[in-house]
C-alpha atoms as a PDB file:
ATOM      1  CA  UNK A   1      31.554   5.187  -4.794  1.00  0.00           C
ATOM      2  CA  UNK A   2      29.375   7.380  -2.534  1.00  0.00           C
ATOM      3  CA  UNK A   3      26.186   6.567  -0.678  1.00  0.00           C
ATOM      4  CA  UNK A   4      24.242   8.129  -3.216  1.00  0.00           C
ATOM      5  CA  UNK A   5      25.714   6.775  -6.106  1.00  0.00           C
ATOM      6  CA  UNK A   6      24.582   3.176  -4.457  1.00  0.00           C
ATOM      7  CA  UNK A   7      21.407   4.695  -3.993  1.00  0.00           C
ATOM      8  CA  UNK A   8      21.000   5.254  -7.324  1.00  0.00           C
ATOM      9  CA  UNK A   9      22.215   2.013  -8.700  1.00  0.00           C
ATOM     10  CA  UNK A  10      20.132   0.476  -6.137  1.00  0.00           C
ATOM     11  CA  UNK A  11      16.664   2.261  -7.539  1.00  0.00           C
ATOM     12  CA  UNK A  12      18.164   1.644 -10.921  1.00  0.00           C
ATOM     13  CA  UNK A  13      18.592  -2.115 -10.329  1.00  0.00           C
ATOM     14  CA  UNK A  14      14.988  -2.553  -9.232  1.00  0.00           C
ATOM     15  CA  UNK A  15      13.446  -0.335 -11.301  1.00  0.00           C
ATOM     16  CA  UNK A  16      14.991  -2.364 -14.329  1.00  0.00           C
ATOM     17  CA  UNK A  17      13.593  -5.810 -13.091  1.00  0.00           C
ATOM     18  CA  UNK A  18      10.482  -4.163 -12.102  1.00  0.00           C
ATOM     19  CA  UNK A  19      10.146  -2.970 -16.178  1.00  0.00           C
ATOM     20  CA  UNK A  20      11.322  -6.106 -17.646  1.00  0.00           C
ATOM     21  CA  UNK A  21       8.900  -8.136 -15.143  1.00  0.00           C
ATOM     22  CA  UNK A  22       6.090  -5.963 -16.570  1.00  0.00           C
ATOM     23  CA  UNK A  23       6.823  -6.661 -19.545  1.00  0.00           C
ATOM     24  CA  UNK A  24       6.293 -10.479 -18.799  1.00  0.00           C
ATOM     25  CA  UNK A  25      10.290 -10.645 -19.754  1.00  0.00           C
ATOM     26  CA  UNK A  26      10.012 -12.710 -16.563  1.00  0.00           C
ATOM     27  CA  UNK A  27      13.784 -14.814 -17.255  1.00  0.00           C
ATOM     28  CA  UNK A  28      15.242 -10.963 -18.253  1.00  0.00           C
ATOM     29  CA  UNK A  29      13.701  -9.666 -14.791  1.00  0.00           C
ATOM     30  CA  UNK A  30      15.534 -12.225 -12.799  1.00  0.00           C
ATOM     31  CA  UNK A  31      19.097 -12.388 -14.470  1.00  0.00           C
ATOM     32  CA  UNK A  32      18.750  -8.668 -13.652  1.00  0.00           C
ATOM     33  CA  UNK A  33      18.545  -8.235  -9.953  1.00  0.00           C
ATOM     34  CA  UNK A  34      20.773 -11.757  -9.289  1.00  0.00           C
ATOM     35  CA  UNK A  35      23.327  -9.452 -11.080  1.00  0.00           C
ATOM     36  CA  UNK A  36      22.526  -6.814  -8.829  1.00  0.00           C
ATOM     37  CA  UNK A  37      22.253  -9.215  -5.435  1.00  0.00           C
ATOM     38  CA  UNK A  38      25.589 -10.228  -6.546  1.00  0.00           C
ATOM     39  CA  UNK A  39      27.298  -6.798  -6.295  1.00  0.00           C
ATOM     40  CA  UNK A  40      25.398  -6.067  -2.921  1.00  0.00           C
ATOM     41  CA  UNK A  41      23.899  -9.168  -1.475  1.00  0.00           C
ATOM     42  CA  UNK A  42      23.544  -7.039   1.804  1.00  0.00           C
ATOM     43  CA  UNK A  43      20.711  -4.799   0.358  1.00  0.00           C
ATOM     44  CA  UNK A  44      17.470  -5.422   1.378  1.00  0.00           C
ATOM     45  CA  UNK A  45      15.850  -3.899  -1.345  1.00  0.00           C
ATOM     46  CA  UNK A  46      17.518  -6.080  -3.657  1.00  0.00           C
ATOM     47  CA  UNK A  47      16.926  -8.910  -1.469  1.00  0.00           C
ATOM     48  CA  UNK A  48      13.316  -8.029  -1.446  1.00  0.00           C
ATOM     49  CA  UNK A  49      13.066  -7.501  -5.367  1.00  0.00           C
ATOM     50  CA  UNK A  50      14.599 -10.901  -5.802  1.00  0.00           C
ATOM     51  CA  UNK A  51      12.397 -12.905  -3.618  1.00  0.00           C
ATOM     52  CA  UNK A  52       9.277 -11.409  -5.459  1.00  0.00           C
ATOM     53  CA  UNK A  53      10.552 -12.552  -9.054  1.00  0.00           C
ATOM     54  CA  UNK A  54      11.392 -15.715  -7.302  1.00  0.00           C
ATOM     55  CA  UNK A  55       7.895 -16.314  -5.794  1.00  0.00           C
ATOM     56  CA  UNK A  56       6.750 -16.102  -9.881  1.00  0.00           C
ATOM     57  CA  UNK A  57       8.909 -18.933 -10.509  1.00  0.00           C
ATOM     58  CA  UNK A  58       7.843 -21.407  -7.394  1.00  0.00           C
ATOM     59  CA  UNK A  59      10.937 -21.222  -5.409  1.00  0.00           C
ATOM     60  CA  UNK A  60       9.538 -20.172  -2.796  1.00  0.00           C
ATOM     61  CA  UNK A  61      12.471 -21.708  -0.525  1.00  0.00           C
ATOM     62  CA  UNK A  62      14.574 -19.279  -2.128  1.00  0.00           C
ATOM     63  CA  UNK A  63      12.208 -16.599  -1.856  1.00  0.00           C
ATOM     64  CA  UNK A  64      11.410 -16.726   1.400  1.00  0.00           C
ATOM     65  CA  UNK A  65      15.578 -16.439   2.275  1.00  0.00           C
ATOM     66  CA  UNK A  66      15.353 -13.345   0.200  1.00  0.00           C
ATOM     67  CA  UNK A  67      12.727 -12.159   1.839  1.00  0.00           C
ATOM     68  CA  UNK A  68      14.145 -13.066   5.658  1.00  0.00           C
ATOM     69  CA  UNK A  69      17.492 -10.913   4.293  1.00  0.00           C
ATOM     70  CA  UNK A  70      15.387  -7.824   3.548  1.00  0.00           C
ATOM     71  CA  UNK A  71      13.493  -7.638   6.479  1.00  0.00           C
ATOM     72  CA  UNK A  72      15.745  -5.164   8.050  1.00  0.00           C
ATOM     73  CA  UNK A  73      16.071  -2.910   5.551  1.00  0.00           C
ATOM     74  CA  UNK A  74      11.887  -3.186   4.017  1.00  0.00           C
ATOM     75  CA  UNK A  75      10.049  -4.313   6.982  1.00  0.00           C
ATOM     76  CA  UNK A  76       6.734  -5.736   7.612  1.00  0.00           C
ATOM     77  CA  UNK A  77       4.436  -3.750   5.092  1.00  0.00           C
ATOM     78  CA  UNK A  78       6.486  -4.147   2.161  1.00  0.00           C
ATOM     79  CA  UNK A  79       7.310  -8.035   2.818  1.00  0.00           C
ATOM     80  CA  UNK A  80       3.167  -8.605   3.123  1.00  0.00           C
ATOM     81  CA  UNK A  81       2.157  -6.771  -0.025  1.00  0.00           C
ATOM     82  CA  UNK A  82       5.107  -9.184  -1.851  1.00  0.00           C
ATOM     83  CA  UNK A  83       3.114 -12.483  -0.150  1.00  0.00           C
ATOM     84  CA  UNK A  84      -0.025 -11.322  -0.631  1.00  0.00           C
ATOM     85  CA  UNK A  85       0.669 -10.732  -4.786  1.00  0.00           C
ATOM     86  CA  UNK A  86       1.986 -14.029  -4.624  1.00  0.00           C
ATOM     87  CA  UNK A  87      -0.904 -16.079  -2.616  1.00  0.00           C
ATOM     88  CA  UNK A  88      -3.560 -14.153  -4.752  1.00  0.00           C
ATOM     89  CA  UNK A  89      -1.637 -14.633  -8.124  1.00  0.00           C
END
């Protein structure tokens, strides 16, 4: 598969949690991107995705490993706007 095939499947992963998490199908929006962690646990974005849905279900110990694994990839500014939802939520 080429790099922007993963690209897309990337953007399509999140984009699909993102929808179903806005749509307060909060269970839907996390089966979805541990599907996609699965096929790509190296992603950041994914990683990053996954510790935000996390942090709406209080597992925060798991969300804050998710969060450590996309720090490379995201970096600082995405990471804080992620905590900050989640400590003003």
């Amino acid at each position: 598969m080429s790099a922007g095939a993963n690209m897309s499947n990337l953007h399509s992963a999140i984009a699909q949690s993102q929808s179903l998490f806005s749509a307060r199908k909060y269970q839907e929006a996390l089966l979805a991107i541990e599907s996609a962690v699965l096929t790509d646990p190296e992603l950041g974005e994914l990683q990053a995705e996954l510790g935000r849905v996390l942090c709406y279900f209080q597992r925060e110990n798991e969300a804050v490993e998710c969060l450590e694994k996309a720090w490379p990839a995201v970096g600082c500014s995405e990471l804080a706007a992620i905590l900050a939802n989640y400590v003003n939520s």
